[in-house]
Protein backbone atom coordinates (compact mmCIF):
# COMPACT_ATOMS: atom_id res chain seq x y z
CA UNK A 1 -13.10 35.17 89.38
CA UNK A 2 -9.85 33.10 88.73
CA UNK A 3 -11.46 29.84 88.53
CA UNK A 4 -13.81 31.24 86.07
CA UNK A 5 -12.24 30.83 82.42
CA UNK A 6 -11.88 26.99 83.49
CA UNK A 7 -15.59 26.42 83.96
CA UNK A 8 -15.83 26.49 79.92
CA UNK A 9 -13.14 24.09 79.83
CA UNK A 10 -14.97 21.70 82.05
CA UNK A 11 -17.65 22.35 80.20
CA UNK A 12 -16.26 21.40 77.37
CA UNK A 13 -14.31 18.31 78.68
CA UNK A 14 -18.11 17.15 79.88
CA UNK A 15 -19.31 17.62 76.57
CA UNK A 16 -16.90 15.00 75.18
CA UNK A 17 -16.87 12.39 77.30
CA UNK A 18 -21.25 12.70 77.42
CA UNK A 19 -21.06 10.26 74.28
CA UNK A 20 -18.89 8.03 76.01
CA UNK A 21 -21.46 7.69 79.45
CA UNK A 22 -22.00 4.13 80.88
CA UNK A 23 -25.41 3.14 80.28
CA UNK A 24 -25.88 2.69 84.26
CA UNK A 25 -29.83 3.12 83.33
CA UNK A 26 -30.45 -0.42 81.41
CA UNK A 27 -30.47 -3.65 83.07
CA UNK A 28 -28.57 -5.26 80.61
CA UNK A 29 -25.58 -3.01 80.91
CA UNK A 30 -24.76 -4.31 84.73
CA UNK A 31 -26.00 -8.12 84.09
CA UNK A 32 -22.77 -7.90 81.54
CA UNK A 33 -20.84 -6.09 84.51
CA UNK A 34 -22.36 -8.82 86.68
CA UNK A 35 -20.84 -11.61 83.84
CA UNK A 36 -17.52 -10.02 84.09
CA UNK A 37 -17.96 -9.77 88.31
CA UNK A 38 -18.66 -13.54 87.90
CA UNK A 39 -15.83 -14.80 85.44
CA UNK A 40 -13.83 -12.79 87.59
CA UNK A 41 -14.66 -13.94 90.63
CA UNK A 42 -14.79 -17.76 89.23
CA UNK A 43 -10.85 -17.36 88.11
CA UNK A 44 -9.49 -16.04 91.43
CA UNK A 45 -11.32 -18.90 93.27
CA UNK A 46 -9.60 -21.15 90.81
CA UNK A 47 -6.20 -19.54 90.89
CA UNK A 48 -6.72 -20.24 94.75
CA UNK A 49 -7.48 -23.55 94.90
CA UNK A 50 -4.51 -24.09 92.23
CA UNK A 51 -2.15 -22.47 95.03
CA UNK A 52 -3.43 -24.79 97.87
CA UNK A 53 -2.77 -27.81 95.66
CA UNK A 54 -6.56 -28.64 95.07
CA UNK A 55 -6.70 -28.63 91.68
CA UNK A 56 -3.70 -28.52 88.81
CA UNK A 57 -4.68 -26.65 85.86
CA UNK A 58 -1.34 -25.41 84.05
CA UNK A 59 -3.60 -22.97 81.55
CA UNK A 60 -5.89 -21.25 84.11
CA UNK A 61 -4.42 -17.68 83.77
CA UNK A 62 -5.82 -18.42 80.06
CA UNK A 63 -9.02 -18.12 81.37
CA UNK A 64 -9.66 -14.30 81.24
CA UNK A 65 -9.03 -14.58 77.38
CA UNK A 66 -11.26 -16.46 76.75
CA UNK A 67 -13.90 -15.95 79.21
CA UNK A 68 -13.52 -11.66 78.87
CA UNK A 69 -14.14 -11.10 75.41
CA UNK A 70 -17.79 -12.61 75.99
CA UNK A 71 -18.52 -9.75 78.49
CA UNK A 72 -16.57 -7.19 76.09
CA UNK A 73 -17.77 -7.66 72.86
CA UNK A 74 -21.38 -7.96 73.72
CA UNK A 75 -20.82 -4.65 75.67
CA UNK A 76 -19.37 -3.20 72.33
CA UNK A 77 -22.04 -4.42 70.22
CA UNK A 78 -24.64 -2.74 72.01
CA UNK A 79 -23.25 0.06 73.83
CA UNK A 80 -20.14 1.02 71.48
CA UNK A 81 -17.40 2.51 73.41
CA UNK A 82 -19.32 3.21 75.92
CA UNK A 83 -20.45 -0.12 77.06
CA UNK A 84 -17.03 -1.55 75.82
CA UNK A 85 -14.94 0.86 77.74
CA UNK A 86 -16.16 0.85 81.27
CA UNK A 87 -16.65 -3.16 80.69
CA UNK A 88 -13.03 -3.43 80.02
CA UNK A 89 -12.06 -1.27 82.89
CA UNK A 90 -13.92 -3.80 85.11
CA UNK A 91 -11.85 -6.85 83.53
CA UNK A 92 -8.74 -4.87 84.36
CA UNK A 93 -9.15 -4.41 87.85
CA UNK A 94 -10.54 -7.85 88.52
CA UNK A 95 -7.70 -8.98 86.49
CA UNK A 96 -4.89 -7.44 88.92
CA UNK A 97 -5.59 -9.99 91.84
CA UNK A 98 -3.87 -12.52 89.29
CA UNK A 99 -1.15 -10.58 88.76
CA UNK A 100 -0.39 -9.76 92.14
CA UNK A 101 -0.54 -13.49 93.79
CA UNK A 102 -1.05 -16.07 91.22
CA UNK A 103 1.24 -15.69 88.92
CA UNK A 104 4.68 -14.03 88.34
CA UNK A 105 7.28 -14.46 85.89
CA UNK A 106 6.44 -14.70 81.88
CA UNK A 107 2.82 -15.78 83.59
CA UNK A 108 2.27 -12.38 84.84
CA UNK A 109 3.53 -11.24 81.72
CA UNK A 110 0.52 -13.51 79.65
CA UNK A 111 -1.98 -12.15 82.13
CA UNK A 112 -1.07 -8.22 81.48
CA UNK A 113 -0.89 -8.84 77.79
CA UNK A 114 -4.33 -10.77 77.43
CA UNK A 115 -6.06 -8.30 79.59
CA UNK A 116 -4.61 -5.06 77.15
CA UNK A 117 -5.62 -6.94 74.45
CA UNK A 118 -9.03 -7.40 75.51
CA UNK A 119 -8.68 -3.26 76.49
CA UNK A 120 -7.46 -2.99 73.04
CA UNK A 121 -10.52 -5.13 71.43
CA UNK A 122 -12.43 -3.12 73.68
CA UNK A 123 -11.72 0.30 72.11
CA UNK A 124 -11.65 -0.71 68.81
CA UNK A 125 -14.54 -2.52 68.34
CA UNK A 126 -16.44 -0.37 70.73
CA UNK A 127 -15.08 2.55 68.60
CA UNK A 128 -16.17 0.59 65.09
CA UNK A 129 -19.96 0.30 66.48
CA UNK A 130 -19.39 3.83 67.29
CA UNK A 131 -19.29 4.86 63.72
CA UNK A 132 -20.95 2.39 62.48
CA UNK A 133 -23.74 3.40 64.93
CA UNK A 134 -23.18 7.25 64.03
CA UNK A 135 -23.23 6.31 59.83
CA UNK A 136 -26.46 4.26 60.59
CA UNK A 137 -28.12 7.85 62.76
CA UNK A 138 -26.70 9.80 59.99
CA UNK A 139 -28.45 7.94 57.10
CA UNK A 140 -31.74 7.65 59.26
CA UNK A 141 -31.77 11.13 59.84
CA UNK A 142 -31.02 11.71 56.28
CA UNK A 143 -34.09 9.12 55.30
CA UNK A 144 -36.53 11.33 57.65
CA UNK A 145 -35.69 14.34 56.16
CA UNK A 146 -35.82 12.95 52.50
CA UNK A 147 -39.39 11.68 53.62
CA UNK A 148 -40.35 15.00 54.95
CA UNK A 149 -39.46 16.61 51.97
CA UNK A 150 -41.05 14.53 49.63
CA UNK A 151 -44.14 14.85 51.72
CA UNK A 152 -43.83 18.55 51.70
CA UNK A 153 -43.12 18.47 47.70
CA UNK A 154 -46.24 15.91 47.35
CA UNK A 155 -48.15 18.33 49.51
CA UNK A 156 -47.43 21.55 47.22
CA UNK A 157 -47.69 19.61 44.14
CA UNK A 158 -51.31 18.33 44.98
CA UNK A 159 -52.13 21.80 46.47
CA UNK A 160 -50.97 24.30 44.23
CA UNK A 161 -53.01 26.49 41.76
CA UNK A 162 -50.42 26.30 39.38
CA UNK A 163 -50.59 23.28 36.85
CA UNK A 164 -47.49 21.02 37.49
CA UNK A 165 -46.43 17.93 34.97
CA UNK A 166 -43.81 16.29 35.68
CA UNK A 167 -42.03 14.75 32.33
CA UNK A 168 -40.03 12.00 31.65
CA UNK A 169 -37.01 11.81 29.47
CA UNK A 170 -39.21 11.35 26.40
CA UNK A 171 -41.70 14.25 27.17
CA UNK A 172 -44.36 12.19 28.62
CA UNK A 173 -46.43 13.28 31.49
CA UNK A 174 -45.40 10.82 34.50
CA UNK A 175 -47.53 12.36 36.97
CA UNK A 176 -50.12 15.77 36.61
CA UNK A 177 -51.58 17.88 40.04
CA UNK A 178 -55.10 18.72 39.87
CA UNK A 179 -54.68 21.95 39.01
CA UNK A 180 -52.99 20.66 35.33
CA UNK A 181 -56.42 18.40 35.73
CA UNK A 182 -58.72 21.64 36.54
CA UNK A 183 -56.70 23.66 33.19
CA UNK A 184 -57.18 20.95 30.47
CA UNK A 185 -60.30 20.27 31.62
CA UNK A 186 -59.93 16.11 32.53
CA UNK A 187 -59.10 14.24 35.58
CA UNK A 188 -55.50 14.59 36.34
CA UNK A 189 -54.76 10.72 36.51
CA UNK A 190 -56.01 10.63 32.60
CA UNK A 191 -53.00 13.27 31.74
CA UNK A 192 -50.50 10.72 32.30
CA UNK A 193 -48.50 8.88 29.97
CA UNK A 194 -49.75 11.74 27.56
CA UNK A 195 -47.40 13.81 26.00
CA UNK A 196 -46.54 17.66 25.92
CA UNK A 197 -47.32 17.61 22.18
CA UNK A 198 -50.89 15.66 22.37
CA UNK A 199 -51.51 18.28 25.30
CA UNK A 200 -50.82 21.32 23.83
CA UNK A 201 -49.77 21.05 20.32
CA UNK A 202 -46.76 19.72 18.42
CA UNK A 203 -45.54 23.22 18.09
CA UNK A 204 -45.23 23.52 21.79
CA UNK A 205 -42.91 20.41 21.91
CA UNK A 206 -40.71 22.45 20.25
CA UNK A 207 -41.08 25.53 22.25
CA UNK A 208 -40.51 23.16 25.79
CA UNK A 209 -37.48 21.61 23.40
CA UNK A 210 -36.00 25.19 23.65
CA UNK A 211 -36.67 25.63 27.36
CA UNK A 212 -35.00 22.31 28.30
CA UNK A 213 -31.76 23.32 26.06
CA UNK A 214 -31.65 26.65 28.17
CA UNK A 215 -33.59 28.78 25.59
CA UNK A 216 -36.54 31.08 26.60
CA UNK A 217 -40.05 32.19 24.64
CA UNK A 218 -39.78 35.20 22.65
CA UNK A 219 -43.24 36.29 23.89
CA UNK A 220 -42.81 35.19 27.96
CA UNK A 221 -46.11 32.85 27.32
CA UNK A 222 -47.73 30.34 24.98
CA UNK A 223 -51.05 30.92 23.50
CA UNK A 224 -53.39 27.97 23.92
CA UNK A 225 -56.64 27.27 22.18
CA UNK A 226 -58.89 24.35 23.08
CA UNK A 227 -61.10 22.92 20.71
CA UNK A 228 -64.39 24.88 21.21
CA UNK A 229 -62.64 28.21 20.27
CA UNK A 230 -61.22 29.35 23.99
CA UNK A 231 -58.30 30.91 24.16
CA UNK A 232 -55.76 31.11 27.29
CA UNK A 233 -52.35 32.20 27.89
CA UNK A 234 -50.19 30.07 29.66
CA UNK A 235 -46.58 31.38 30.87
CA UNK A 236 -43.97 28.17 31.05
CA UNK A 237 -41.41 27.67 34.01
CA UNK A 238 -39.23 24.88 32.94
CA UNK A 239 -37.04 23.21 35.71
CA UNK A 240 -34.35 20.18 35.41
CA UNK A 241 -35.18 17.87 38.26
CA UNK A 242 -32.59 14.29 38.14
CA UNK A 243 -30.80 12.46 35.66
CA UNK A 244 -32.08 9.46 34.35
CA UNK A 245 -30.34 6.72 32.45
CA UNK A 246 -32.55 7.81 28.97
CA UNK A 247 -32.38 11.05 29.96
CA UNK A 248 -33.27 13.88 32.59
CA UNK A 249 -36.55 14.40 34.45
CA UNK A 250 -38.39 17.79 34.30
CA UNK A 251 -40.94 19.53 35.73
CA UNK A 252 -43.24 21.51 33.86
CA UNK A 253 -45.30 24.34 35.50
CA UNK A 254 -47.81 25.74 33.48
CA UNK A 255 -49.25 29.28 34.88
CA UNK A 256 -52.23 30.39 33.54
CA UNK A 257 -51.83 34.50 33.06
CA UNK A 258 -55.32 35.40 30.45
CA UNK A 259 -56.56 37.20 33.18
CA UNK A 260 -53.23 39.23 33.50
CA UNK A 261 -52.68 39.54 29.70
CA UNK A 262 -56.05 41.26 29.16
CA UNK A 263 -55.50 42.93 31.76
CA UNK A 264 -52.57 44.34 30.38
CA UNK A 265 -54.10 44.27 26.68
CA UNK A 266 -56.65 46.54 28.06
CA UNK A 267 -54.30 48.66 29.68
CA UNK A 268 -52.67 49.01 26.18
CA UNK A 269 -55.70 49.77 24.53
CA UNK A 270 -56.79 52.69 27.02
CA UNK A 271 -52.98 53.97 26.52
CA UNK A 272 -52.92 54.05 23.03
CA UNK A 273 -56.94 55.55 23.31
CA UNK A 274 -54.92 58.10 25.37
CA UNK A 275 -52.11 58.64 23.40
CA UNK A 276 -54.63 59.23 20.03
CA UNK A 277 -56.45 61.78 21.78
CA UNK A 278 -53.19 63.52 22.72
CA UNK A 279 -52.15 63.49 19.33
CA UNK A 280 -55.04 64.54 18.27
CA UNK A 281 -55.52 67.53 20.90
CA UNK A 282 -52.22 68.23 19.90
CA UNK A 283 -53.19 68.14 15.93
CA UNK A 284 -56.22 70.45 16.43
CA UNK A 285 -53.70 73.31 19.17
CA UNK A 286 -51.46 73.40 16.86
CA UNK A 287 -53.53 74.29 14.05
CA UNK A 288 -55.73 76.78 15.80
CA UNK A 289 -52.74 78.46 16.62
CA UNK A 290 -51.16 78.21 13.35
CA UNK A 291 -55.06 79.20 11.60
CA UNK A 292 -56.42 81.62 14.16
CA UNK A 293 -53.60 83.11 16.70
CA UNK A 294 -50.59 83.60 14.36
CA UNK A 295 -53.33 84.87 11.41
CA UNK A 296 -54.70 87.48 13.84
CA UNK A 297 -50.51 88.67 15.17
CA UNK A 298 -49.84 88.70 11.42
CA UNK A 299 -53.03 91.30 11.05
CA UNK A 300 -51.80 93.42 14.30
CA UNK A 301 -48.62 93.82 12.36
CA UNK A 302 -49.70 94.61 8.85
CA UNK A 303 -51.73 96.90 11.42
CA UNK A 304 -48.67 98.59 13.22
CA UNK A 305 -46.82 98.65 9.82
CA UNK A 306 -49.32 101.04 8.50
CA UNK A 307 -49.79 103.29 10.97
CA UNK A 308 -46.13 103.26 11.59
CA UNK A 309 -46.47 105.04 7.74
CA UNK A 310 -48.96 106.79 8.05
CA UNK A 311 -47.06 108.19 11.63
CA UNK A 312 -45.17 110.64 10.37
CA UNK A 313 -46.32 113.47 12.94
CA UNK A 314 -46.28 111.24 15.59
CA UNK A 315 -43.24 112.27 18.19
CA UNK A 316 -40.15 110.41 17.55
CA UNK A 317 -40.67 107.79 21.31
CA UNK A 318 -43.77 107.30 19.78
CA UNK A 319 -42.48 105.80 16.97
CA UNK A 320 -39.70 103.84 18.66
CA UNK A 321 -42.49 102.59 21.14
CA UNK A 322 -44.45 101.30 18.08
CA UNK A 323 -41.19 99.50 16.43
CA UNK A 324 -40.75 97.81 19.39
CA UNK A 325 -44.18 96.27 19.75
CA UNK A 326 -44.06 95.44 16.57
CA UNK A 327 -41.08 93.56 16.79
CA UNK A 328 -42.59 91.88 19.82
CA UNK A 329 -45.61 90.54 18.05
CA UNK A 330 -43.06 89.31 15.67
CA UNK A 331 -41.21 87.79 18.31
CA UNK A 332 -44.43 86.20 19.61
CA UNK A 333 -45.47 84.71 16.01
CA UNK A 334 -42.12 83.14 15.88
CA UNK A 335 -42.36 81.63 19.34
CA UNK A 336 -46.27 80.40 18.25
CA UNK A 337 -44.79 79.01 14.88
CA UNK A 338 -42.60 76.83 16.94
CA UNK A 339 -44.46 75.79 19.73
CA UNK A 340 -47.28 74.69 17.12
CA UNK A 341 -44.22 73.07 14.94
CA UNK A 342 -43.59 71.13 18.41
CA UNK A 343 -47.05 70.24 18.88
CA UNK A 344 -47.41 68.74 15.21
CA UNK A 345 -44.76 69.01 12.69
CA UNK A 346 -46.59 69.81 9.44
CA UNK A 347 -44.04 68.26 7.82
CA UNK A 348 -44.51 64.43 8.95
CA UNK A 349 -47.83 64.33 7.41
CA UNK A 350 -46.55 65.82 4.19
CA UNK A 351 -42.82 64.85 4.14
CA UNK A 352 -42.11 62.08 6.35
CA UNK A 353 -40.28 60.83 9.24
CA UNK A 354 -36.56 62.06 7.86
CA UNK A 355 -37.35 65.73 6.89
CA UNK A 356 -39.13 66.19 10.08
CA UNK A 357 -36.09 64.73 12.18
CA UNK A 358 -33.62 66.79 9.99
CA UNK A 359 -35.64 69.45 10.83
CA UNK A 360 -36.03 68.89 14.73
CA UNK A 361 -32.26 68.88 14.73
CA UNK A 362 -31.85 71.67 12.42
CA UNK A 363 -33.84 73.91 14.99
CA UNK A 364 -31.62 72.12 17.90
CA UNK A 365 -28.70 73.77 15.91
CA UNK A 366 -29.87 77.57 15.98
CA UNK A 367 -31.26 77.32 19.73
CA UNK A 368 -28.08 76.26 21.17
CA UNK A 369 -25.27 75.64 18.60
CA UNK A 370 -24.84 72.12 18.98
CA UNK A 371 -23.75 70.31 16.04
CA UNK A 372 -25.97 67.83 14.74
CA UNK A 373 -25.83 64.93 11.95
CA UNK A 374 -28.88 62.57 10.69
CA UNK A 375 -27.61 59.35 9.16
CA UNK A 376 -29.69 57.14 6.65
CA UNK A 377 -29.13 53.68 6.10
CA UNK A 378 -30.60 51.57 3.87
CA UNK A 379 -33.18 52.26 1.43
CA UNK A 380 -35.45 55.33 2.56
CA UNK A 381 -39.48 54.73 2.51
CA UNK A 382 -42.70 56.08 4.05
CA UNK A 383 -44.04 54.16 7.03
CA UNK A 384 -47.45 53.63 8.27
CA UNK A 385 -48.56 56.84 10.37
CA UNK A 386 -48.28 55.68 13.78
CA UNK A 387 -44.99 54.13 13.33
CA UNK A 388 -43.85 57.48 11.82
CA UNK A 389 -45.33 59.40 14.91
CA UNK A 390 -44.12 57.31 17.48
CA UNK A 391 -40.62 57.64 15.86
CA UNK A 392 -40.88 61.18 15.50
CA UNK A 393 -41.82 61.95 19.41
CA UNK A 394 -38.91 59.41 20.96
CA UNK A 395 -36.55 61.80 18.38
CA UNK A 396 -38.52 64.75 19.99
CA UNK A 397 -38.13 63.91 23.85
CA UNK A 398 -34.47 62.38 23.14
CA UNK A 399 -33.39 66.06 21.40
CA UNK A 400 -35.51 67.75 24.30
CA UNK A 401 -33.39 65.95 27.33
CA UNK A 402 -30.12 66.61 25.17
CA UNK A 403 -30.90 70.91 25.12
CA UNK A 404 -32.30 70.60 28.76
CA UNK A 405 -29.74 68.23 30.62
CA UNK A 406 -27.39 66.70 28.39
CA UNK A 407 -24.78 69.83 27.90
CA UNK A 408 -23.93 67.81 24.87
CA UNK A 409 -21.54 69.77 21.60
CA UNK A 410 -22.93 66.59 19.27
CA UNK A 411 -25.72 64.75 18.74
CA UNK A 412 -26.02 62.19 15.97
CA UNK A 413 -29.21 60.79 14.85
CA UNK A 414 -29.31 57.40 12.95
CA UNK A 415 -32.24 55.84 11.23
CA UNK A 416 -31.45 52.31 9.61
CA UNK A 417 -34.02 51.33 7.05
CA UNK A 418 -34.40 47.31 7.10
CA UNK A 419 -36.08 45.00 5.58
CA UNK A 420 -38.36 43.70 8.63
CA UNK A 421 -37.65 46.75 10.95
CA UNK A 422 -36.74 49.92 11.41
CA UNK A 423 -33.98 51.06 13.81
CA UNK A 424 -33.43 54.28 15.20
CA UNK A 425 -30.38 55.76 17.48
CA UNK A 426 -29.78 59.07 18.48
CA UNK A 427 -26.34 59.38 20.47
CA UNK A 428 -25.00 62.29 22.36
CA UNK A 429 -21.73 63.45 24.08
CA UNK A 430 -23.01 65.15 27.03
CA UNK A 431 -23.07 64.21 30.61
CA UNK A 432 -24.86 61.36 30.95
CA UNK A 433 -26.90 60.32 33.69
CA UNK A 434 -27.28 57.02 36.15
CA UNK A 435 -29.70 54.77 35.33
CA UNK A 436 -31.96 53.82 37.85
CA UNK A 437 -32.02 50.25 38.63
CA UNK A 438 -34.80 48.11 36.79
CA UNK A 439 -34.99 50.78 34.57
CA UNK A 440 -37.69 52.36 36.57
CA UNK A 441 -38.13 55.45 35.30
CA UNK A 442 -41.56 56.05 36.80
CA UNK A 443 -39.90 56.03 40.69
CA UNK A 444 -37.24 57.80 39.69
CA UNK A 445 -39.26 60.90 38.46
CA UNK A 446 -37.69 60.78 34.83
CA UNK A 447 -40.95 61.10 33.17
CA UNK A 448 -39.67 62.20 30.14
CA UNK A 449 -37.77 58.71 29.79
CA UNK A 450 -40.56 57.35 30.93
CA UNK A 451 -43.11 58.23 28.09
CA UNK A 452 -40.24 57.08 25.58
CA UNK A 453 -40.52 53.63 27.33
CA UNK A 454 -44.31 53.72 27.25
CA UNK A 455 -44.74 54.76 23.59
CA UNK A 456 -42.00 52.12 22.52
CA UNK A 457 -44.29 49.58 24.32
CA UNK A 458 -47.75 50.55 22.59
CA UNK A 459 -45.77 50.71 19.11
CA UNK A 460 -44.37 47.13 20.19
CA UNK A 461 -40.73 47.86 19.54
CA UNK A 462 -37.78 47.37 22.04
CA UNK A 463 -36.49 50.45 23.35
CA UNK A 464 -32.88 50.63 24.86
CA UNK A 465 -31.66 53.69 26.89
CA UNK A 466 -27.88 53.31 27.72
CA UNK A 467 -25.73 56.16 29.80
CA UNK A 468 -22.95 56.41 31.89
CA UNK A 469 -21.78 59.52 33.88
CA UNK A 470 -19.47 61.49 32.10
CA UNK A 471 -19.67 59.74 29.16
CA UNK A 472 -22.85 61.11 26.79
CA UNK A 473 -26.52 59.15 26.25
CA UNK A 474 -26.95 56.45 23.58
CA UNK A 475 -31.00 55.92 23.03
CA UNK A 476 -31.73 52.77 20.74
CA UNK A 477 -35.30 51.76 19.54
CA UNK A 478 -35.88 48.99 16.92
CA UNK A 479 -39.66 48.79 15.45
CA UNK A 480 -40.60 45.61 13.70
CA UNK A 481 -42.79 46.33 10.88
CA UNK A 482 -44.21 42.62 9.52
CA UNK A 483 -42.68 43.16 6.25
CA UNK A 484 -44.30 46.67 5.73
């Protein structure tokens, strides 16, 4: 167990010097050994016959610089430091014969300095190819995986049912998938070289100018009508791919949602079919009840009243029993009155939007003694019915959450008359709430909220609801009204 923690060590030591492996598997590796085995073999024959007076050759220990760097280089070239390294180790000890017998003095001193500088050439060239070799993997790796992608792009491009144009600088289509072929109804190869305005429209040039500058579309999608009278809606994704020298590339994908907005237009329409026939149930309970229930409670009283008068030998609990019924159908009319007042305000037909609101908030006042304000801004006017309505019930369900949750002591109603909209905020100090994220009202059982949010939608107004814990409810719709 002792000699264990060294085992990673080793490991790790083996690791490093893997790299740096003789090639002992190719051929070529020992014919260079077999060069140096020969050069040195050739010298210390030489350096031999030199002693025994054979030959005289005054610059034979020389010979390994000259002759080893053959051996060494080529080694380095191909193997980097791991062909130069074990080559130089093999000039070294062939080498030390000549140091040994053949030479001494400021010879032996030549010899031991030519042979570390071929060790030295040896590492650093060996170490050069090394890198070299490493840089040259690196940017072939980097080549593959370029190519791969780019495949995999080319692949998506041609295969996806979205239409993708890809745009040059100028706003000319460089190249078009057959899906942009399939949408504008022409082979995808005759789409090029056109531009976004002969495609779609001038007036979408400018709409794409606004996406490329970081802008977005007011609607979420472009409305596109071919010649022949069809209409589709296209929803625009807008994507910065490289910089050019005129300019940067962009890709243009072009999503074609008409199933999804009629979808959703129908949804809309069945909603607001919905929402008609709730007013209108609503309209028709509350007059009943006003017309038919209330009229026949007023009767029972006029009733009670007279034989209350007419009572007079009637024992005295009698008479108290009778009071108190009548004061209970009283209490019954009243509690009618306003539940039909709920239903339908009599006054938005007949008034408008800002005595019916002053009156909602009146009543909030004598139910729970919360102080109330309504403030007008601008000049005051009548607006069409359903906008009045729609304002009306989001006043309704905001007062309603403020006496049921809020615990507010103020609520302030605002109404700002302007000359393209109409924008209404009704702010309390209460409690507040969290909001739940996405604004999804729907999961988070708030269906009160909820049917605020849906009613802004079918009027086609933007509805904000902003609270905080602690720190009160602020509820802001605006309503554009096309000049109305």
């Amino acid at each position: 167990m002792k000699g264990a923690p060294a085992r990673p060590s080793w490991a790790r030591f083996q690791s490093w010097l893997y790299p740096y492996r003789p090639r002992v598997r190719d051929w070529r590796f020992w014919a260079v050994q077999g060069l140096v085995l020969f050069v040195g073999l050739t010298h210390t024959i030489l350096e031999a016959l030199e002693m025994q007076g054979v030959i005289h050759v005054e610059a034979l220990f020389f010979w390994p610089t000259a002759l080893y760097f053959i051996p060494v280089v080529y080694a380095a070239l191909n193997y980097g430091l791991s062909g130069s390294a074990p080559t130089a180790v093999w000039c070294t000890v062939l080498s030390i014969p000549n140091w040994i017998w053949f030479h001494t003095g400021v010879e032996r001193v030549g010899c031991i300095s030519q042979v570390a500088i071929v060790d030295a050439l040896a590492f650093f060239v060996g170490q050069r190819v090394d890198r070299e070799m490493a840089a040259l993997r690196s940017a072939e790796a980097a080549a593959s995986a370029l190519k791969a992608s780019e495949a995999r792009y080319r692949s998506l491009f041609q295969s996806s049912p979205v239409a993708v144009l890809l745009l040059s600088p100028a706003g000319a289509v460089l190249e078009a998938n057959p899906a942009a072929g399939a949408l504008f109804s022409r082979p995808s190869e005759e789409l090029k070289n056109m531009t976004v305005g002969e495609l779609l429209g001038e007036g979408f040039s400018k709409k794409l100018m606004t996406l490329s500058q970081g802008g977005s579309d007011e609607d979420g999608h472009w409305t596109f009508r071919f010649g022949g009278g069809r209409e589709i809606y296209l929803e625009p994704a807008f994507t910065l791919i490289r910089e050019e020298p005129d300019g940067p590339m962009a890709q243009l994908l072009l999503r074609d949602v008409t199933e999804e907005m009629l979808r959703q237009e129908g949804l809309r329409a069945y909603a607001a079919h919905i929402l008609r026939a709730q007013e209108d149930e609503r309209k028709r309970i509350a007059q009943e009840l006003h017309d038919e229930t209330v009229q026949t409670l007023v009767l029972l009283c006029r009733q009670l009243d007279a034989v209350e008068i007419s009572g007079n030998s009637f024992p005295v609990t009698a008479m108290e029993e009778l009071r108190k019924a009548r004061q209970t159908v009283e209490g019954v009319v009243g509690g009618l009155r306003d539940f039909a007042r709920a239903l339908r305000p009599p006054t938005l037909e007949d008034l408008g939007l800002l005595t019916s609101v002053r009156r909602l908030l009146l009543d909030l006042t004598e139910r729970t003694q919360t102080r109330t304000r309504l403030q007008v801004e601008g000049n005051e006017r009548r607006l069409p019915a359903d906008a009045e309505l729609g304002l009306f019930r989001i006043v309704q369900e905001a007062v309603r959450n403020v006496e049921r949750h809020s615990r507010a002591s103020q609520v302030t109603a605002t109404i700002a008359f302007n000359e393209g909209s109409i924008r209404l905020t009704v702010l309390d100090n209460g409690v507040g709430f969290r909001l739940p994220p996405g604004g999804n009202f729907a999961g988070s059982g708030q269906l009160g909220l909820l049917g605020m949010q849906e009613r802004a939608q079918l009027l086609g107004g933007h509805l904000e609801i902003q609270s905080t814990p602690g720190k009160g409810t602020r509820v802001s719709f605006i309503l554009p009204l096309g000049g109305k």
